[in-house]
PDB file of N, CA and C in Angstrom:
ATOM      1  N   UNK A   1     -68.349 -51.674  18.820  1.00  0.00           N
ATOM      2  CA  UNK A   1     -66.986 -51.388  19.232  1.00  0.00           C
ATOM      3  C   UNK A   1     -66.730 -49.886  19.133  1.00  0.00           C
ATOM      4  N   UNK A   2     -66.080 -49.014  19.895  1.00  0.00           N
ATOM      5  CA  UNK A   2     -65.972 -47.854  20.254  1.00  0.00           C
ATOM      6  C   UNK A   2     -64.928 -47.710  19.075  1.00  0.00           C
ATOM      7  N   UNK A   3     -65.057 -46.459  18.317  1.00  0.00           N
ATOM      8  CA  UNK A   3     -64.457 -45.742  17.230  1.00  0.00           C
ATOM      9  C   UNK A   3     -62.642 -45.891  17.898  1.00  0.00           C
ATOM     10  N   UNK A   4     -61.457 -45.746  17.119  1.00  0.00           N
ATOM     11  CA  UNK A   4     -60.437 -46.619  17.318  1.00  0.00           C
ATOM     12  C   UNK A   4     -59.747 -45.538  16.309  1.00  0.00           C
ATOM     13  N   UNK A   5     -58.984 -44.840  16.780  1.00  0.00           N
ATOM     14  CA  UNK A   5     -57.903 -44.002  15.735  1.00  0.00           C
ATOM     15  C   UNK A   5     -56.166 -44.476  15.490  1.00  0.00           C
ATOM     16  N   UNK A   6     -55.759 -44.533  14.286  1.00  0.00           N
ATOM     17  CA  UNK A   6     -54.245 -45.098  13.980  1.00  0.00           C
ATOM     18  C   UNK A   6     -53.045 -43.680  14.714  1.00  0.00           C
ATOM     19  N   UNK A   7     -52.256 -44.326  15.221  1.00  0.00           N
ATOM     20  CA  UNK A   7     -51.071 -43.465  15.134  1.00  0.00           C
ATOM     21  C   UNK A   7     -50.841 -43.107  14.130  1.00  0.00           C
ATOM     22  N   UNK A   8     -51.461 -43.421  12.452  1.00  0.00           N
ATOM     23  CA  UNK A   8     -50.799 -42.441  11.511  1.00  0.00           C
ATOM     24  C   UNK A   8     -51.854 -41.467  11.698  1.00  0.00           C
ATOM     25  N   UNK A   9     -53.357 -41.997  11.525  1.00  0.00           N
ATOM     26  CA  UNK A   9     -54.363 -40.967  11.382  1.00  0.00           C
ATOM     27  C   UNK A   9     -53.915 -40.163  12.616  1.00  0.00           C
ATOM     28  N   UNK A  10     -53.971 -40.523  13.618  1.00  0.00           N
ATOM     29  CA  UNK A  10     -53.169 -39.255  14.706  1.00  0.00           C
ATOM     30  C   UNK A  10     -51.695 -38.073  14.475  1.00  0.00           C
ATOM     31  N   UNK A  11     -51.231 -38.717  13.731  1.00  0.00           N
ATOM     32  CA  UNK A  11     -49.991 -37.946  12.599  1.00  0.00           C
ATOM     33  C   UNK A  11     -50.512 -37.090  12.270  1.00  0.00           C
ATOM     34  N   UNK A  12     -51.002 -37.549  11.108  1.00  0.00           N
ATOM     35  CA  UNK A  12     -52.145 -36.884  10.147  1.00  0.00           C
ATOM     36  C   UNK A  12     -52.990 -35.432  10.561  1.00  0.00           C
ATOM     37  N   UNK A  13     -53.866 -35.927  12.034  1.00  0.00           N
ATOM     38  CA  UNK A  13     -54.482 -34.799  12.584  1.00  0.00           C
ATOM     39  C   UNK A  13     -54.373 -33.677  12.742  1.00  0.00           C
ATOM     40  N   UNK A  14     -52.942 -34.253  13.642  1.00  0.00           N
ATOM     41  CA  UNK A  14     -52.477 -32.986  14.046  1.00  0.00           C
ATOM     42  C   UNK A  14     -51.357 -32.682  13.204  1.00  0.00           C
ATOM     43  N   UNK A  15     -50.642 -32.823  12.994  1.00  0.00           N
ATOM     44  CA  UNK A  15     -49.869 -32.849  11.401  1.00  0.00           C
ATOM     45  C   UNK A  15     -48.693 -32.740  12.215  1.00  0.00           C
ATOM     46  N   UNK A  16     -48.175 -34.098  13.139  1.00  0.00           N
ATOM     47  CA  UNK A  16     -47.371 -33.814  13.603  1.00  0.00           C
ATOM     48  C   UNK A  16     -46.453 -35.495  13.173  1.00  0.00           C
ATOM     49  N   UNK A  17     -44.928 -35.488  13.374  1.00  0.00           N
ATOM     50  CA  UNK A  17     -44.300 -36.880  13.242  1.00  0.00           C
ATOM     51  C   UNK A  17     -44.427 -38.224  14.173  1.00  0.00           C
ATOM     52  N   UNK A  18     -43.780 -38.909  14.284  1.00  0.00           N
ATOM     53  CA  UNK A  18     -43.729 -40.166  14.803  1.00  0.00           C
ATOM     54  C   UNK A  18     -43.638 -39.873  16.065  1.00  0.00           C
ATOM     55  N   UNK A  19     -42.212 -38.873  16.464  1.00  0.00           N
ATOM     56  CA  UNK A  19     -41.548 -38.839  17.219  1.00  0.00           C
ATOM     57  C   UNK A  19     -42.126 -37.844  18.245  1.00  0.00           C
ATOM     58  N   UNK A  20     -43.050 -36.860  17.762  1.00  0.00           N
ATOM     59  CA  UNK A  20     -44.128 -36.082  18.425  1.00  0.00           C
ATOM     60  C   UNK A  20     -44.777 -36.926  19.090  1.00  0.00           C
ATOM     61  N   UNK A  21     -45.551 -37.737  18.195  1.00  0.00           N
ATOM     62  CA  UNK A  21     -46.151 -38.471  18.920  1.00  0.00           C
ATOM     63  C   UNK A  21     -45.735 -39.221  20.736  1.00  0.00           C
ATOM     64  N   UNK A  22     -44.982 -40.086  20.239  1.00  0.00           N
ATOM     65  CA  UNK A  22     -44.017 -40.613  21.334  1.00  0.00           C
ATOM     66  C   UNK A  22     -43.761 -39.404  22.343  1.00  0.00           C
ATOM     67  N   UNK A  23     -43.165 -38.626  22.315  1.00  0.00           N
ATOM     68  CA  UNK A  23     -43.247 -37.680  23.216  1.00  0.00           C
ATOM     69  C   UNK A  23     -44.275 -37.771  23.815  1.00  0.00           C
ATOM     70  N   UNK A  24     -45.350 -37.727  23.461  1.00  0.00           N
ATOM     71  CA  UNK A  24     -46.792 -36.929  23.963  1.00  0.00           C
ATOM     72  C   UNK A  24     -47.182 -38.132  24.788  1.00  0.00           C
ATOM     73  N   UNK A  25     -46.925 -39.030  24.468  1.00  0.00           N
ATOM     74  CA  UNK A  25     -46.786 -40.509  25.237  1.00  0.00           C
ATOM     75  C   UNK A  25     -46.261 -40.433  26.386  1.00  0.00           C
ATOM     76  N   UNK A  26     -44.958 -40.450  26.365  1.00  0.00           N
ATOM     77  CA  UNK A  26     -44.034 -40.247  27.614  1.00  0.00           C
ATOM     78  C   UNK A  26     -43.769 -38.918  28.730  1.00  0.00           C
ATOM     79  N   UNK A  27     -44.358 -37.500  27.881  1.00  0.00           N
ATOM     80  CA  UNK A  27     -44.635 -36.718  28.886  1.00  0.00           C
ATOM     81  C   UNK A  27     -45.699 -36.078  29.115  1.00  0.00           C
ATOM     82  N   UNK A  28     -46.632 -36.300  28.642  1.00  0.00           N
ATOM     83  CA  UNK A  28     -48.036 -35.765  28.695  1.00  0.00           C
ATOM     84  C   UNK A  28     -49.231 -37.430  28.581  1.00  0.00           C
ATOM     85  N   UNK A  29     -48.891 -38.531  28.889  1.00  0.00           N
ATOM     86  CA  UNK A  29     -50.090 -39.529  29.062  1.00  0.00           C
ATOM     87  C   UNK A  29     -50.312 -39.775  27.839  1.00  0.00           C
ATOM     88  N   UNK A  30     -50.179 -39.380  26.591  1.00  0.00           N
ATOM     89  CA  UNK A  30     -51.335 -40.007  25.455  1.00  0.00           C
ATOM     90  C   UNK A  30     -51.767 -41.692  25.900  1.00  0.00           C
ATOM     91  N   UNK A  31     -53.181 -41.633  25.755  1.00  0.00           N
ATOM     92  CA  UNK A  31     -53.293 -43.102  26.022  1.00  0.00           C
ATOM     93  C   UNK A  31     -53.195 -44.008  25.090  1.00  0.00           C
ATOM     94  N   UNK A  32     -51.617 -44.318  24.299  1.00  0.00           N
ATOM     95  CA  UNK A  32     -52.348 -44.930  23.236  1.00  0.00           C
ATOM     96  C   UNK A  32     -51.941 -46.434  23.466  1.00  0.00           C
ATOM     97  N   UNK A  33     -52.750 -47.273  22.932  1.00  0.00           N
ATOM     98  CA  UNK A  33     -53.387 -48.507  23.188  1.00  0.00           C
ATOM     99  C   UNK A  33     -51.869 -49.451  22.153  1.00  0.00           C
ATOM    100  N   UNK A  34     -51.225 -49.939  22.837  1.00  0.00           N
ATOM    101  CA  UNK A  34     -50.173 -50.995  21.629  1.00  0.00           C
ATOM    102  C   UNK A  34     -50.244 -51.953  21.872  1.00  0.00           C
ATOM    103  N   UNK A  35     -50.847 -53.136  20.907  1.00  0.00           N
ATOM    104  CA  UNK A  35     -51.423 -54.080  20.588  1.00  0.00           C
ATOM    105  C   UNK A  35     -49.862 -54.556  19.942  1.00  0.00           C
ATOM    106  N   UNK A  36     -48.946 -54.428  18.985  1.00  0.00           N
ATOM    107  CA  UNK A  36     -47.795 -55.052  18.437  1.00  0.00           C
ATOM    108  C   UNK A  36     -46.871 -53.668  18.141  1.00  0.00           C
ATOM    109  N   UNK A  37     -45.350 -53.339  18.132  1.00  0.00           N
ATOM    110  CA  UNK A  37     -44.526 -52.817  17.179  1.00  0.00           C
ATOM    111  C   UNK A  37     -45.646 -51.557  16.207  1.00  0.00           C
ATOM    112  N   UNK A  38     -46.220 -52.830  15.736  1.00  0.00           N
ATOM    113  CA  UNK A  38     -46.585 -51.936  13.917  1.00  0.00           C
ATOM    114  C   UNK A  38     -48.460 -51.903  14.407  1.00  0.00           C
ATOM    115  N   UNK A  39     -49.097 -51.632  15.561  1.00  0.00           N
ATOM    116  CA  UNK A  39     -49.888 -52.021  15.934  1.00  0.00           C
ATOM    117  C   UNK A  39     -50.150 -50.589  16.951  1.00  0.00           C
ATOM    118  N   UNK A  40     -50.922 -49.946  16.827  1.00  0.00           N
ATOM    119  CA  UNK A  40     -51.086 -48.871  17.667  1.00  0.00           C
ATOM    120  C   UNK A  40     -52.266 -48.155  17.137  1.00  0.00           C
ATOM    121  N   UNK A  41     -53.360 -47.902  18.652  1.00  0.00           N
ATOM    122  CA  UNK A  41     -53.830 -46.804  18.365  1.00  0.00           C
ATOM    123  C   UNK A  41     -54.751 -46.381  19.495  1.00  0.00           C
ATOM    124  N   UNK A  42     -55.879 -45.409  19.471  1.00  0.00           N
ATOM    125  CA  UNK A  42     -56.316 -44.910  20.318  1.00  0.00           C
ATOM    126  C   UNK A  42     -57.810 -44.273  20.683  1.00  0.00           C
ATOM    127  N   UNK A  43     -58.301 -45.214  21.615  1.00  0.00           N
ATOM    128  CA  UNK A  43     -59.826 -44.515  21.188  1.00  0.00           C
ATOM    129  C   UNK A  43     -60.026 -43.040  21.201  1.00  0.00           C
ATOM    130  N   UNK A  44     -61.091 -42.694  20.530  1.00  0.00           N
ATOM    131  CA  UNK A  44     -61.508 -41.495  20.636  1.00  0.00           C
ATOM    132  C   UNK A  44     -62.147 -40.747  21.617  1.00  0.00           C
ATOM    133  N   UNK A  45     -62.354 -41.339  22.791  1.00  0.00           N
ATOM    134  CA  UNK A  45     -62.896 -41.232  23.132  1.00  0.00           C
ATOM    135  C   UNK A  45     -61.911 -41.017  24.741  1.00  0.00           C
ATOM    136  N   UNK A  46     -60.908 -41.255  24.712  1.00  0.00           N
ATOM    137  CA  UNK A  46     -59.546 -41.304  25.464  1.00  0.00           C
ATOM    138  C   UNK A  46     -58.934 -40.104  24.716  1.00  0.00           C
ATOM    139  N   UNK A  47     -58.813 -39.707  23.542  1.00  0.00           N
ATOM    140  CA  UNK A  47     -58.496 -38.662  22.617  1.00  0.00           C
ATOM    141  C   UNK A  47     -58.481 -37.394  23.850  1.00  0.00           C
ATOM    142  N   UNK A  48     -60.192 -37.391  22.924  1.00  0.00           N
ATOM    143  CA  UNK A  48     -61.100 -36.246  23.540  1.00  0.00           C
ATOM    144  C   UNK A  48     -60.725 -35.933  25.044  1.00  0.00           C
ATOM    145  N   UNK A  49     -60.757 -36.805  25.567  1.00  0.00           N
ATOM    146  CA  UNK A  49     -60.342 -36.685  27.400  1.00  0.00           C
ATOM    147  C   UNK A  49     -59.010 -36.351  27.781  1.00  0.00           C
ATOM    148  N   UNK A  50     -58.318 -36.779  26.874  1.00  0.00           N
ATOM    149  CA  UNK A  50     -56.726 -36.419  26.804  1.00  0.00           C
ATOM    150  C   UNK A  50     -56.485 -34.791  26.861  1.00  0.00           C
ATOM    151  N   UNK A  51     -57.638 -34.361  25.259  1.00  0.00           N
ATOM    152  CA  UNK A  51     -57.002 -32.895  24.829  1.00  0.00           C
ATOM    153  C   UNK A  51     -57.681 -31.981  25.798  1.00  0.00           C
ATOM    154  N   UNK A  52     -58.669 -32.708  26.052  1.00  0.00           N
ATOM    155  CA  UNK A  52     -59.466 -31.505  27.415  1.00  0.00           C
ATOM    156  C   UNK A  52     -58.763 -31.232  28.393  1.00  0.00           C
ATOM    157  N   UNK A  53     -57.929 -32.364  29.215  1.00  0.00           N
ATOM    158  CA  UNK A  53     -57.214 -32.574  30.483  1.00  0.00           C
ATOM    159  C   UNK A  53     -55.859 -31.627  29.820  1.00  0.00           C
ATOM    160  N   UNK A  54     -55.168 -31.674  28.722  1.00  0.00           N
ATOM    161  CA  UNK A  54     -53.948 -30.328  27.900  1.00  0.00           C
ATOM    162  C   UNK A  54     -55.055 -29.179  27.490  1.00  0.00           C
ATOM    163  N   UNK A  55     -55.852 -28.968  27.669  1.00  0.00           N
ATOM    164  CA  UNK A  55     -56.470 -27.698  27.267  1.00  0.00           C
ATOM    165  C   UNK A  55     -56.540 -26.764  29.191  1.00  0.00           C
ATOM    166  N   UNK A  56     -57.031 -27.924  29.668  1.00  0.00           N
ATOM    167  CA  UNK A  56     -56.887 -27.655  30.971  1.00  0.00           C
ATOM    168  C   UNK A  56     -55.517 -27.021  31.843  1.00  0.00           C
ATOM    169  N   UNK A  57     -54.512 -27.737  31.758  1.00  0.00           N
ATOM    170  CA  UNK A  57     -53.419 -27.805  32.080  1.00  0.00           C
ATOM    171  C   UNK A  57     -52.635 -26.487  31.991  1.00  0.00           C
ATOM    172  N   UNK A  58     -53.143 -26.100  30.706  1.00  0.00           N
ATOM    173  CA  UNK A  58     -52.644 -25.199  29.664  1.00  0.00           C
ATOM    174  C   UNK A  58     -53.316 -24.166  30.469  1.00  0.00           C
ATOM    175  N   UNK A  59     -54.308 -23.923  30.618  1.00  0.00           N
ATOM    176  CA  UNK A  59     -54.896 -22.580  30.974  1.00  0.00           C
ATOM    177  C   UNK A  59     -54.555 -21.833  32.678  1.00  0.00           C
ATOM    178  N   UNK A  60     -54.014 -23.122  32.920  1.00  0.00           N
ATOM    179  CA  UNK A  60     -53.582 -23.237  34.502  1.00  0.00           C
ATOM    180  C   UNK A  60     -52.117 -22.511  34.765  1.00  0.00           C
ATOM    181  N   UNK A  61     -51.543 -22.847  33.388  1.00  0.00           N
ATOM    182  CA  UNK A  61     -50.080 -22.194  33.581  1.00  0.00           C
ATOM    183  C   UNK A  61     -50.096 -20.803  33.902  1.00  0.00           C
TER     184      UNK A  61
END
């Protein structure tokens, strides 16, 4: 099974809140995977592809 990261450990990472999070959801794609409410998270591997595609984005501005 492909490595699987928590919305807290994603908190955590980047040392950012809940509500960061969610954002990053709704205006930038995060792909994250919700299985229930209290149930969330996100491969790594979708991560990685995520921050490349905002590293990208970013350099474009």
């Amino acid at each position: 099974m492909e490595e699987r990261i928590t919305k807290q450990q994603l908190m955590k990472m980047y040392n950012v809140n809940r509500t960061t999070i969610e954002e990053w959801r709704r205006r930038f794609d995060l792909p994250i995977i919700e299985i229930s409410s209290h149930k969330k998270y996100i491969r790594k591997t979708d991560l990685l592809e995520w921050e490349n595609q905002m590293k990208q984005n970013h350099t474009l501005v």
